[in-house]
N, C-alpha and C. Protein backbone atom coordinates (compact mmCIF):
# COMPACT_ATOMS: atom_id res chain seq x y z
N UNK A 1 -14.35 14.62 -21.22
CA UNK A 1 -14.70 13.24 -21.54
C UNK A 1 -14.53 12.37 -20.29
N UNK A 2 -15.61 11.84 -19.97
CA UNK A 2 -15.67 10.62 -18.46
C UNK A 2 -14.59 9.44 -19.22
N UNK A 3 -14.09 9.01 -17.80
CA UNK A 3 -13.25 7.95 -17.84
C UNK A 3 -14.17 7.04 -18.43
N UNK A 4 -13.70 5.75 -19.05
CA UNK A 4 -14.63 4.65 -19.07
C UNK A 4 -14.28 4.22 -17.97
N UNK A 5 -15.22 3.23 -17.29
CA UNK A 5 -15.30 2.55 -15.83
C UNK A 5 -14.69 1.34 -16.28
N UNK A 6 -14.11 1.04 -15.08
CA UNK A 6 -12.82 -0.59 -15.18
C UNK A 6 -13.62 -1.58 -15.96
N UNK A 7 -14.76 -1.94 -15.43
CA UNK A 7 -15.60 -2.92 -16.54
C UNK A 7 -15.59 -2.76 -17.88
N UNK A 8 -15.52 -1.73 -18.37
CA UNK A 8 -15.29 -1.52 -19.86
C UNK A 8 -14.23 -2.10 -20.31
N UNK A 9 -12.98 -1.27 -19.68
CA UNK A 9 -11.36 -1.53 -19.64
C UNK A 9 -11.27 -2.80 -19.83
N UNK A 10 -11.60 -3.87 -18.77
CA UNK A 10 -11.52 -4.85 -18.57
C UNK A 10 -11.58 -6.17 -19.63
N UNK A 11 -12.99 -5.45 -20.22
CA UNK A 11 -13.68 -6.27 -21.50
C UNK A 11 -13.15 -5.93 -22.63
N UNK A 12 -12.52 -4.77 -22.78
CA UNK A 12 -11.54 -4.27 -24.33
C UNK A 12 -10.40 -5.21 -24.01
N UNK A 13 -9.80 -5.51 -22.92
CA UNK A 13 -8.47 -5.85 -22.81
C UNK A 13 -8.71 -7.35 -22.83
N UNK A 14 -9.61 -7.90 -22.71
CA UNK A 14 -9.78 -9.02 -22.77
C UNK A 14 -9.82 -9.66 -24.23
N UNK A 15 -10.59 -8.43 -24.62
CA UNK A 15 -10.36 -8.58 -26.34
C UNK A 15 -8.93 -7.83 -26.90
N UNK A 16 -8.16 -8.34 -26.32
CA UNK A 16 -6.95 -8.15 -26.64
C UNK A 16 -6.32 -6.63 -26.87
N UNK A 17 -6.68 -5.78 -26.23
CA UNK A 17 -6.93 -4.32 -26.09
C UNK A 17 -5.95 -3.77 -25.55
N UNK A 18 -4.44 -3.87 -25.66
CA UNK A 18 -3.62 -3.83 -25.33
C UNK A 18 -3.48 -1.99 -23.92
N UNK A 19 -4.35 -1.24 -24.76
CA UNK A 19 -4.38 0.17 -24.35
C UNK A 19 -5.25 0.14 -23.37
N UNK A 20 -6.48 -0.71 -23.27
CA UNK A 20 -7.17 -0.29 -21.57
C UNK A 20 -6.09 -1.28 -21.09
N UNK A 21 -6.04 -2.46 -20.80
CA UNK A 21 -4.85 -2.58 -19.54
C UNK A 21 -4.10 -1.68 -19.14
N UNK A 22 -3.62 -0.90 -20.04
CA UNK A 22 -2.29 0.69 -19.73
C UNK A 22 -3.24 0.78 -19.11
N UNK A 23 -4.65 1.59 -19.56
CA UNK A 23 -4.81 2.67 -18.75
C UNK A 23 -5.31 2.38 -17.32
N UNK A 24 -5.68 0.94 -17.64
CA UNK A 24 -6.00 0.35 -15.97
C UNK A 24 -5.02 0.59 -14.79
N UNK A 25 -3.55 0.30 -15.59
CA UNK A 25 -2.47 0.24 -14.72
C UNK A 25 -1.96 1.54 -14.36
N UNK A 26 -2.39 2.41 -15.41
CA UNK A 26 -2.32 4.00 -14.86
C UNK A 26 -3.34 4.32 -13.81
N UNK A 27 -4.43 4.21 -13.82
CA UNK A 27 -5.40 4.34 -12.85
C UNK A 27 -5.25 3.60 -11.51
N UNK A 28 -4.30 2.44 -11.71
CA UNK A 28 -4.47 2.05 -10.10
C UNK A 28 -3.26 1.76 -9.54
N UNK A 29 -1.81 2.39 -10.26
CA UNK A 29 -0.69 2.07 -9.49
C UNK A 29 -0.02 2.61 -8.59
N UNK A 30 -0.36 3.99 -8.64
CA UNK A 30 0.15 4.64 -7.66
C UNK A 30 -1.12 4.29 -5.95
N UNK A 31 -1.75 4.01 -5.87
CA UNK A 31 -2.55 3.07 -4.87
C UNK A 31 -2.17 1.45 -4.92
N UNK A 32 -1.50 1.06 -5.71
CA UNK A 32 -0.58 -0.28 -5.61
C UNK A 32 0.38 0.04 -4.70
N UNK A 33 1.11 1.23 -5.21
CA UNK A 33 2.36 1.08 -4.30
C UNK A 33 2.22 1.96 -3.34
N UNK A 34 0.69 2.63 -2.76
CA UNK A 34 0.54 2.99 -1.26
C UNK A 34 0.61 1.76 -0.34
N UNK A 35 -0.43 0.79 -0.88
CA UNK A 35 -0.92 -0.62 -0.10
C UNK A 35 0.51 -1.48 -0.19
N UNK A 36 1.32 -1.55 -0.82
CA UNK A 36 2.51 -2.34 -0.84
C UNK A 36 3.54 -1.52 0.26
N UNK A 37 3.45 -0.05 -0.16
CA UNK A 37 4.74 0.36 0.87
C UNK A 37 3.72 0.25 2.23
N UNK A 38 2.84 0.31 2.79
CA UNK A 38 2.15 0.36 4.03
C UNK A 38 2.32 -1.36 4.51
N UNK A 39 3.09 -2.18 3.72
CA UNK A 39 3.13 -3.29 4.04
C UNK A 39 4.65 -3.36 4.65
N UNK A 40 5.29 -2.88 3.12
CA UNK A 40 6.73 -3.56 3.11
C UNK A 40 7.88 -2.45 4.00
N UNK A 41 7.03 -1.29 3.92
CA UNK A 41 7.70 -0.05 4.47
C UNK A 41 9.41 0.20 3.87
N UNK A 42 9.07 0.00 2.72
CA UNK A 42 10.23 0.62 1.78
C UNK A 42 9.85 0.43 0.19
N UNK A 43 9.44 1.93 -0.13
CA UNK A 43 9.09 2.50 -1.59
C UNK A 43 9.58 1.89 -2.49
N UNK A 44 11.08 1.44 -2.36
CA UNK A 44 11.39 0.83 -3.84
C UNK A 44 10.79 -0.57 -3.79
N UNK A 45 10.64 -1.37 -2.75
CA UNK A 45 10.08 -2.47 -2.84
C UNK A 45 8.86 -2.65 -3.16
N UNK A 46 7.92 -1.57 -2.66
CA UNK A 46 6.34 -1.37 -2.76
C UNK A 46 6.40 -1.33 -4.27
N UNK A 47 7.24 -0.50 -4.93
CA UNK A 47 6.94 -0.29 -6.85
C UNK A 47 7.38 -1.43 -7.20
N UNK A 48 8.15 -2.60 -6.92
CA UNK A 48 8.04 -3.70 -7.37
C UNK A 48 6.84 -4.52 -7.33
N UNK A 49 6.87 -4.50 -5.67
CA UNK A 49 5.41 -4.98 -5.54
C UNK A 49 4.25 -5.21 -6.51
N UNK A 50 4.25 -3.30 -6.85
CA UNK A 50 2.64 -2.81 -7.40
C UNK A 50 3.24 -3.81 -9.03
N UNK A 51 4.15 -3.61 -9.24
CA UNK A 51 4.76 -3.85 -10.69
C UNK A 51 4.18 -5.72 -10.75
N UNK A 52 4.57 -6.52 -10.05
CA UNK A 52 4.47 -7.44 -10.27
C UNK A 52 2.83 -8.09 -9.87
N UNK A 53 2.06 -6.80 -9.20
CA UNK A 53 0.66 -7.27 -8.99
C UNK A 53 0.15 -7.31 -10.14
N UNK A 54 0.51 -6.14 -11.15
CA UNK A 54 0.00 -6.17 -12.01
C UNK A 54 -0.08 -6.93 -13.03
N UNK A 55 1.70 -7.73 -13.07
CA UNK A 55 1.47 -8.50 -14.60
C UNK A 55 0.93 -9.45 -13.79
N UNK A 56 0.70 -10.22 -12.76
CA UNK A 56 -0.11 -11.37 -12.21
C UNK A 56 -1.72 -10.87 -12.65
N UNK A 57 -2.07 -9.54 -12.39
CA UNK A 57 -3.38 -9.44 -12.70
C UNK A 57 -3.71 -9.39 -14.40
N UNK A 58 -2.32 -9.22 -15.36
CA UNK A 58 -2.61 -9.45 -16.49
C UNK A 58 -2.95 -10.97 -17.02
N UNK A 59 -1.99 -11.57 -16.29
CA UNK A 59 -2.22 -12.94 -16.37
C UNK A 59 -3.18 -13.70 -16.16
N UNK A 60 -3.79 -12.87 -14.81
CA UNK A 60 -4.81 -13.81 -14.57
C UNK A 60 -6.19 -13.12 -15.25
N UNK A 61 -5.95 -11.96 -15.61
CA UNK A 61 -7.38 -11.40 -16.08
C UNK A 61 -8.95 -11.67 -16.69
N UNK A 62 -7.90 -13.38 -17.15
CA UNK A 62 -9.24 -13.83 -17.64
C UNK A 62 -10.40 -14.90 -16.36
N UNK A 63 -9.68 -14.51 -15.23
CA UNK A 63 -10.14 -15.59 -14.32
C UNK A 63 -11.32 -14.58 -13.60
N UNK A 64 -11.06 -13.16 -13.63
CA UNK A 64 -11.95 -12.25 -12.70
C UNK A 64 -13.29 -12.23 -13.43
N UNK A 65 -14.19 -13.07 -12.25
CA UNK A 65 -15.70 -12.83 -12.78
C UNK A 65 -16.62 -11.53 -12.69
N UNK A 66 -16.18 -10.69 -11.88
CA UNK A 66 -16.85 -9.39 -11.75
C UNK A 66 -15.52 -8.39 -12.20
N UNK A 67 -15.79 -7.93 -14.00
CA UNK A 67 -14.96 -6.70 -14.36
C UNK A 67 -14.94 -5.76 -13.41
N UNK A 68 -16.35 -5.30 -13.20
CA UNK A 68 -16.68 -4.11 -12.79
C UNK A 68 -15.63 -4.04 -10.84
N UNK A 69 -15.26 -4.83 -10.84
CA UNK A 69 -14.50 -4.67 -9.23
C UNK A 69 -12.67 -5.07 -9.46
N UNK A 70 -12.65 -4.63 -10.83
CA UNK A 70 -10.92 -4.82 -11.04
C UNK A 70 -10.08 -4.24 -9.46
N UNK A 71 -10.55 -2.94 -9.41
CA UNK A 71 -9.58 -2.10 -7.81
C UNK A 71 -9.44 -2.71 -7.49
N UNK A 72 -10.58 -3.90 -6.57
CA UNK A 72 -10.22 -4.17 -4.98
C UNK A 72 -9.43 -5.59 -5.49
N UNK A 73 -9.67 -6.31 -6.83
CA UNK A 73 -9.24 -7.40 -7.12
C UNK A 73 -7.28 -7.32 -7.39
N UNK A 74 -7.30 -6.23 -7.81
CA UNK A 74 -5.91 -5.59 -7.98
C UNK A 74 -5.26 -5.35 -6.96
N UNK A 75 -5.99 -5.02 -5.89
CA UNK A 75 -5.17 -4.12 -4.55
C UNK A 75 -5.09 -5.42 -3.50
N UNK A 76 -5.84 -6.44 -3.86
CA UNK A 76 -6.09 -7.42 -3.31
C UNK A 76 -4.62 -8.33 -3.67
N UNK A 77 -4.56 -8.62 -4.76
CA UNK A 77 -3.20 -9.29 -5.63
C UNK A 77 -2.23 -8.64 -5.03
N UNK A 78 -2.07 -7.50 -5.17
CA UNK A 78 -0.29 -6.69 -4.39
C UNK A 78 -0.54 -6.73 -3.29
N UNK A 79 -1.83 -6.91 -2.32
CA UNK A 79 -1.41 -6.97 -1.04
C UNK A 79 -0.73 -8.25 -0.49
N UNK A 80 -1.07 -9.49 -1.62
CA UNK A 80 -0.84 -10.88 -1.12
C UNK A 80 0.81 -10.77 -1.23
N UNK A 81 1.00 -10.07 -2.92
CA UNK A 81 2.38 -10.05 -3.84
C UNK A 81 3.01 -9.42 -2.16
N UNK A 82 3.16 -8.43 -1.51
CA UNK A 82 3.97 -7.68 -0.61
C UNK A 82 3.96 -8.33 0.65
N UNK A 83 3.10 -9.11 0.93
CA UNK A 83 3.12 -9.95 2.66
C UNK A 83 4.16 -11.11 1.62
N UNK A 84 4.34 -11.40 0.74
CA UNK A 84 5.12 -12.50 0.50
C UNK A 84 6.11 -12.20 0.60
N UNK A 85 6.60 -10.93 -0.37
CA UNK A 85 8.06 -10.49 -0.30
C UNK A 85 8.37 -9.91 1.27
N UNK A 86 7.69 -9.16 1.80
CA UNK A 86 8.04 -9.26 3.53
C UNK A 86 8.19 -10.65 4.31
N UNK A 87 7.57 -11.83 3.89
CA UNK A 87 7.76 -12.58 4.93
C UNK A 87 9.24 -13.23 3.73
N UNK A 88 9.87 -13.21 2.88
CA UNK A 88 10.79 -13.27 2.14
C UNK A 88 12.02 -12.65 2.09
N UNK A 89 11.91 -11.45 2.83
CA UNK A 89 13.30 -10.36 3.12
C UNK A 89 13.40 -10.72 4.51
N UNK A 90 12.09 -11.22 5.85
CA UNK A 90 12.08 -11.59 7.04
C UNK A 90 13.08 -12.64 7.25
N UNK A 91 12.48 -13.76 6.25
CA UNK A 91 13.18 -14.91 6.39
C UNK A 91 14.82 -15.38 5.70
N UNK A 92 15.40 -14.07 4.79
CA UNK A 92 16.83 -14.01 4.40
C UNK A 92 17.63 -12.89 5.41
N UNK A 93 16.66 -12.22 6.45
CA UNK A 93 17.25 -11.50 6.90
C UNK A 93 18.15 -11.91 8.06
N UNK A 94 19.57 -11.68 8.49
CA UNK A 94 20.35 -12.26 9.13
C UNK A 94 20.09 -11.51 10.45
N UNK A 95 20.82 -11.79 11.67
CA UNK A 95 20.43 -11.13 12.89
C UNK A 95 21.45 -9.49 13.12
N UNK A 96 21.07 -8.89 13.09
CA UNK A 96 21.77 -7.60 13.25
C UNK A 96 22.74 -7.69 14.07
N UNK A 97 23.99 -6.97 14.18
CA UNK A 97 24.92 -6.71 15.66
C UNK A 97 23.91 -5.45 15.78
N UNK A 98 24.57 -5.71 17.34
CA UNK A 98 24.23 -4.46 18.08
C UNK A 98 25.11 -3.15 17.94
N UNK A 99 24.97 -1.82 17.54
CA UNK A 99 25.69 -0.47 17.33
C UNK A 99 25.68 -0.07 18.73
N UNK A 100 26.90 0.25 19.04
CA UNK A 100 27.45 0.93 20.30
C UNK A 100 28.01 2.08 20.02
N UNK A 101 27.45 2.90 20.54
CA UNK A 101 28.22 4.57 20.53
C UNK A 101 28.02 4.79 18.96
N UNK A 102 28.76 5.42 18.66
CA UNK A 102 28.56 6.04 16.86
C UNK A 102 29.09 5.40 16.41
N UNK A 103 29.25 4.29 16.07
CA UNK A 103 29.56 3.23 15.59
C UNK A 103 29.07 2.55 14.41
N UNK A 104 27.79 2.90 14.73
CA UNK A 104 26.66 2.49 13.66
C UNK A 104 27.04 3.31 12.27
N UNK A 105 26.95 3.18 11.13
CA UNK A 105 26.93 4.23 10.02
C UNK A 105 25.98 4.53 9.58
N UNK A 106 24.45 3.50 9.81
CA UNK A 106 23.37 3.74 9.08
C UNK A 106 21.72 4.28 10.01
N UNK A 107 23.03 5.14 11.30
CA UNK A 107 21.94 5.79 11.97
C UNK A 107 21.28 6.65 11.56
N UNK A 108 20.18 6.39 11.33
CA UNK A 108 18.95 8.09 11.41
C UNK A 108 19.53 8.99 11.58
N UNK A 109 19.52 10.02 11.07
CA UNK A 109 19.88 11.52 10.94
C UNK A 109 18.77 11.78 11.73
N UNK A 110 17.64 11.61 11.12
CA UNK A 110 16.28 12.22 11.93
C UNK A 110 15.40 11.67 12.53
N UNK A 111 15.64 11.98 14.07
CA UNK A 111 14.88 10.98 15.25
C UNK A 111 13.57 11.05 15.00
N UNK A 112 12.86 12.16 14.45
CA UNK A 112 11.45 11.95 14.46
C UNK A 112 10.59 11.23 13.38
N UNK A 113 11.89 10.99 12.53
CA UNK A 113 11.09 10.27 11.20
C UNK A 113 11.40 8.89 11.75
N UNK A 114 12.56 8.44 12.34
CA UNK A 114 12.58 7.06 12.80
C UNK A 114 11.34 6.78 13.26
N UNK A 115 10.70 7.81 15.04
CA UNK A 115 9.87 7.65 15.62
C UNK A 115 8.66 7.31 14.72
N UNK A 116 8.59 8.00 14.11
CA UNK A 116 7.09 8.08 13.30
C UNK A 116 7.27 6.73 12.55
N UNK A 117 8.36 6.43 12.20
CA UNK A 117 8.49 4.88 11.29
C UNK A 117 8.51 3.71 11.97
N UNK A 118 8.54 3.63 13.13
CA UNK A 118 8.57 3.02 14.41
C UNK A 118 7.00 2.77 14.77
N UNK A 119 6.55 4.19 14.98
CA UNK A 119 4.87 4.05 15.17
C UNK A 119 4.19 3.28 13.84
N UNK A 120 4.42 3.82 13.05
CA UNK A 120 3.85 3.28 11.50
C UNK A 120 3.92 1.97 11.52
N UNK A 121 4.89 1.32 11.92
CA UNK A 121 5.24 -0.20 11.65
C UNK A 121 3.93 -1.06 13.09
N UNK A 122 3.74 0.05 14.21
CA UNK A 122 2.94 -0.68 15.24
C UNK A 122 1.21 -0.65 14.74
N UNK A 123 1.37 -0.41 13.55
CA UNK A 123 0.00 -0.36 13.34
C UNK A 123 -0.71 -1.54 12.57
N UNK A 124 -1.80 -1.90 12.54
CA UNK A 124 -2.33 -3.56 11.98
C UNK A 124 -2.44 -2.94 10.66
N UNK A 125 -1.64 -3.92 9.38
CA UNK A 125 -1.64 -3.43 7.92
C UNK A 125 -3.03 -2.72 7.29
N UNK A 126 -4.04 -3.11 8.19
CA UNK A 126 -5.63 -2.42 7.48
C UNK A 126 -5.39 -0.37 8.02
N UNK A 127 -4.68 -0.48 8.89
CA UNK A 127 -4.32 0.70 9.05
C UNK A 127 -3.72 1.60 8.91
N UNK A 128 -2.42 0.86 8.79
CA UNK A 128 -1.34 1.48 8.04
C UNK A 128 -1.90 1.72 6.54
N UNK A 129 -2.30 0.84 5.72
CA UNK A 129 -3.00 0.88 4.39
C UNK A 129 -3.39 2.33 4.16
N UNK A 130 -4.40 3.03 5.22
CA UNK A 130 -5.65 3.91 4.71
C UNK A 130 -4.22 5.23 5.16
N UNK A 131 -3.72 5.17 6.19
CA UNK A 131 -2.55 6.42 6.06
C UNK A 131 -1.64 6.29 5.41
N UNK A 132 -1.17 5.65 4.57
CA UNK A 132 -0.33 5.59 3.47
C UNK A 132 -1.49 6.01 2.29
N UNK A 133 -2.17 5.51 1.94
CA UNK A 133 -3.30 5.81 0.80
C UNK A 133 -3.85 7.56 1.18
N UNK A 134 -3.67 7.60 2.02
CA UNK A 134 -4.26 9.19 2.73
C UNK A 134 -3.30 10.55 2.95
N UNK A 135 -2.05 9.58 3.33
CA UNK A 135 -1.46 10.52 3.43
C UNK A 135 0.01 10.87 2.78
N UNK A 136 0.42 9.66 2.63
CA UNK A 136 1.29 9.78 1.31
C UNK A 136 0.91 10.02 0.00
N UNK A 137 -0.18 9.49 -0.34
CA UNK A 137 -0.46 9.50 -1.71
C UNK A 137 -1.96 10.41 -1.90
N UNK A 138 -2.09 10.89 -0.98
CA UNK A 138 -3.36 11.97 -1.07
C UNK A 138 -4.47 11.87 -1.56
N UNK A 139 -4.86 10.36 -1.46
CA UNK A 139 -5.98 10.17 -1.62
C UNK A 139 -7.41 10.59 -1.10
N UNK A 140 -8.47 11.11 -1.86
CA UNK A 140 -9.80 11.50 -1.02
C UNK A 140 -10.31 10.17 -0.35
N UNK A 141 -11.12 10.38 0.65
CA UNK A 141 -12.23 9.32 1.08
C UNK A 141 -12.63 8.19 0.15
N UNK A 142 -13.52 8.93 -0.77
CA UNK A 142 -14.00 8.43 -1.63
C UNK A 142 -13.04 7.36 -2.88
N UNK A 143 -11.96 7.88 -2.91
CA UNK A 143 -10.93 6.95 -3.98
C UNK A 143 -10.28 6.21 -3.06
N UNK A 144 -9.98 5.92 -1.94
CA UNK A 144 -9.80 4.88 -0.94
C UNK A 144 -10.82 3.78 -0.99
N UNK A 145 -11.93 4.08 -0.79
CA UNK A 145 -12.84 3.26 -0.53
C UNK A 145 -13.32 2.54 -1.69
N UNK A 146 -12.96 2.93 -2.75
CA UNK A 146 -12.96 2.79 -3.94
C UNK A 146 -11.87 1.45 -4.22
N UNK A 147 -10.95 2.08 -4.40
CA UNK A 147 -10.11 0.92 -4.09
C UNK A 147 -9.70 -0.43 -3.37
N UNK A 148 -10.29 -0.02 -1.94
CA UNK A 148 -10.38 -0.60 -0.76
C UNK A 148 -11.22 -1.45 -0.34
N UNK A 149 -12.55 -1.29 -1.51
CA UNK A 149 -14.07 -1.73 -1.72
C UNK A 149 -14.25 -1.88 -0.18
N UNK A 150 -14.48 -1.09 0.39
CA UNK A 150 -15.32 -0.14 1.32
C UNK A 150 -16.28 0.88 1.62
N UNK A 151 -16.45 1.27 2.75
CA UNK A 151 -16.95 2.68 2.60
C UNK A 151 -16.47 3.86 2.81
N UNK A 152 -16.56 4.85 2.75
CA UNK A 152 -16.31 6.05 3.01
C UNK A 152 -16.28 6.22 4.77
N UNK A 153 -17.48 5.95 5.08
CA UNK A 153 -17.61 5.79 6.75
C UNK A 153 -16.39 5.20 7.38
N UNK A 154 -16.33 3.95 6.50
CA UNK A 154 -15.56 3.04 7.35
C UNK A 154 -13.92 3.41 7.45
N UNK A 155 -13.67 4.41 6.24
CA UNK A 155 -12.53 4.54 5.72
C UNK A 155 -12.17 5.91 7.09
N UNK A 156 -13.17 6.35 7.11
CA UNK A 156 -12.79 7.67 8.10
C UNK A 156 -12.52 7.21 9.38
N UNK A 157 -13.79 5.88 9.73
CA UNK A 157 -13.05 4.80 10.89
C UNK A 157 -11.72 4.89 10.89
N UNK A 158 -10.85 4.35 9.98
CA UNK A 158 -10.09 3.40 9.74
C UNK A 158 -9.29 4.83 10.37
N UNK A 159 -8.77 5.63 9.09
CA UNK A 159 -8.14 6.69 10.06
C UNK A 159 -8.15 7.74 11.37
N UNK A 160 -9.53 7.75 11.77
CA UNK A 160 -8.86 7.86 13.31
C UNK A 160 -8.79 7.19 13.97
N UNK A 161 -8.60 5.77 13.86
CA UNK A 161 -8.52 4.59 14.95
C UNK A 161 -6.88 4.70 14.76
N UNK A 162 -6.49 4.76 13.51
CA UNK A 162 -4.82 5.01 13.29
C UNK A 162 -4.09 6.31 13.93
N UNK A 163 -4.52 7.44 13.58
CA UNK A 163 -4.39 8.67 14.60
C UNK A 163 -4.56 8.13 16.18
N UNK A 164 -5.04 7.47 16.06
CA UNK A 164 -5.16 7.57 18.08
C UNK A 164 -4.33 6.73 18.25
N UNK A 165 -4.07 5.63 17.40
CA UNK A 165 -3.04 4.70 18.08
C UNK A 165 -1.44 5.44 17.69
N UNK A 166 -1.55 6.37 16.57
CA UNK A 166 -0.17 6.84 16.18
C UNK A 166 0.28 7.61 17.42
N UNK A 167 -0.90 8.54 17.84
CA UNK A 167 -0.71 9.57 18.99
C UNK A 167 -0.36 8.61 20.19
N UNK A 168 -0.65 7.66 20.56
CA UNK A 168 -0.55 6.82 21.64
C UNK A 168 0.55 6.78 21.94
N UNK A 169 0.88 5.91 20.89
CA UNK A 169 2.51 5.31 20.56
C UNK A 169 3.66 6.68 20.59
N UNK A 170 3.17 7.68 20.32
CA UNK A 170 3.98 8.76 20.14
C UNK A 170 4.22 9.44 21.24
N UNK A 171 3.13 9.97 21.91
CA UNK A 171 3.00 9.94 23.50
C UNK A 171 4.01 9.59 24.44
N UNK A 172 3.84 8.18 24.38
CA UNK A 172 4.87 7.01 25.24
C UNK A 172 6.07 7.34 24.58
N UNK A 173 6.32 7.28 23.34
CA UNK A 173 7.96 7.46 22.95
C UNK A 173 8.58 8.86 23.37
N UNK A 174 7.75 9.53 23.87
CA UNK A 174 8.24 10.85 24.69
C UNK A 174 8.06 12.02 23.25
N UNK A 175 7.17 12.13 22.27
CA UNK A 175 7.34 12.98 21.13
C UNK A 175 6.67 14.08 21.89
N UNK A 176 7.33 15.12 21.48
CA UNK A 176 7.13 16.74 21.91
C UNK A 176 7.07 17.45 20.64
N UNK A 177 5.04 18.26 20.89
CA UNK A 177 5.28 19.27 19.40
C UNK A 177 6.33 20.22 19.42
């Protein structure tokens, strides 16, 4: 049995359809909280994120004039919901001391995941986006772009312009296969 397409969903739930909203929110949350953690770069925050895009998109559901583009209108909402709460943890965040010698307690165990989290963070959020959606959450081409309301082309852009800048950055930080 084919999915019904979000436009359907959209219009049951509008008629008070309590069960396509679920299944909307099943269909697009785990790509909520790719695009949120590629923002906020910490998972538990991203599932808040996706969590609170959503009841905003319940709320506002009756305002979206094109059903048929719920994804990008959704992915659009948690991307705003997660630049807020980042510029919100930015602006309560106090200034670090500096760790001298082992001193620190909440050093990295593992230098290469720092590195790589280090590179990840140097990347412009349209980029980070498609390797989090790609590679955390294993998304095809096609369900990126989907979401992303893009193309497929552009989406394959998107990740090797990110590969070359990851390799760049990785390069310079001295990473050895």
């Amino acid at each position: 049995m084919k999915e019904p397409e979000d436009q359907n969903l959209v219009l049951r739930a509008l008629e008070a359809d309590p069960e396509s909203f679920g299944r909307l929110c099943r269909r697009y949350y785990s790509s909520l909280v790719a695009v949120a953690d590629a923002i906020l770069l910490d998972h538990h925050l991203a599932e808040d994120a996706a969590q609170e895009a959503l009841a905003a998109a319940c709320r506002q559901l009756p305002k979206l004039k094109k059903p048929e583009r719920f994804g990008p209108w959704v992915i659009t909402i948690c991307r705003n919901v997660a630049k807020d709460m980042l510029r919100e943890r930015q602006r309560q965040r106090k200034p670090v001391e500096t760790c001298r010698g082992n001193d620190c307690d909440d050093e990295p165990d593992d230098d290469q995941r720092t590195l790589l989290a280090e590179a990840l963070k140097q990347l412009p959020d349209h980029l980070r986006e498609v390797v989090f959606l790609r590679f955390y959450n294993e998304m095809s081409y096609r369900q990126m772009a989907k979401v992303l309301d893009a193309t497929e082309q552009s989406i394959d852009g998107r990740i090797r312009r990110a590969k070359k800048k990851l390799a760049i950055y990785l390069k310079k930080a001295g990473f050895r296969r």
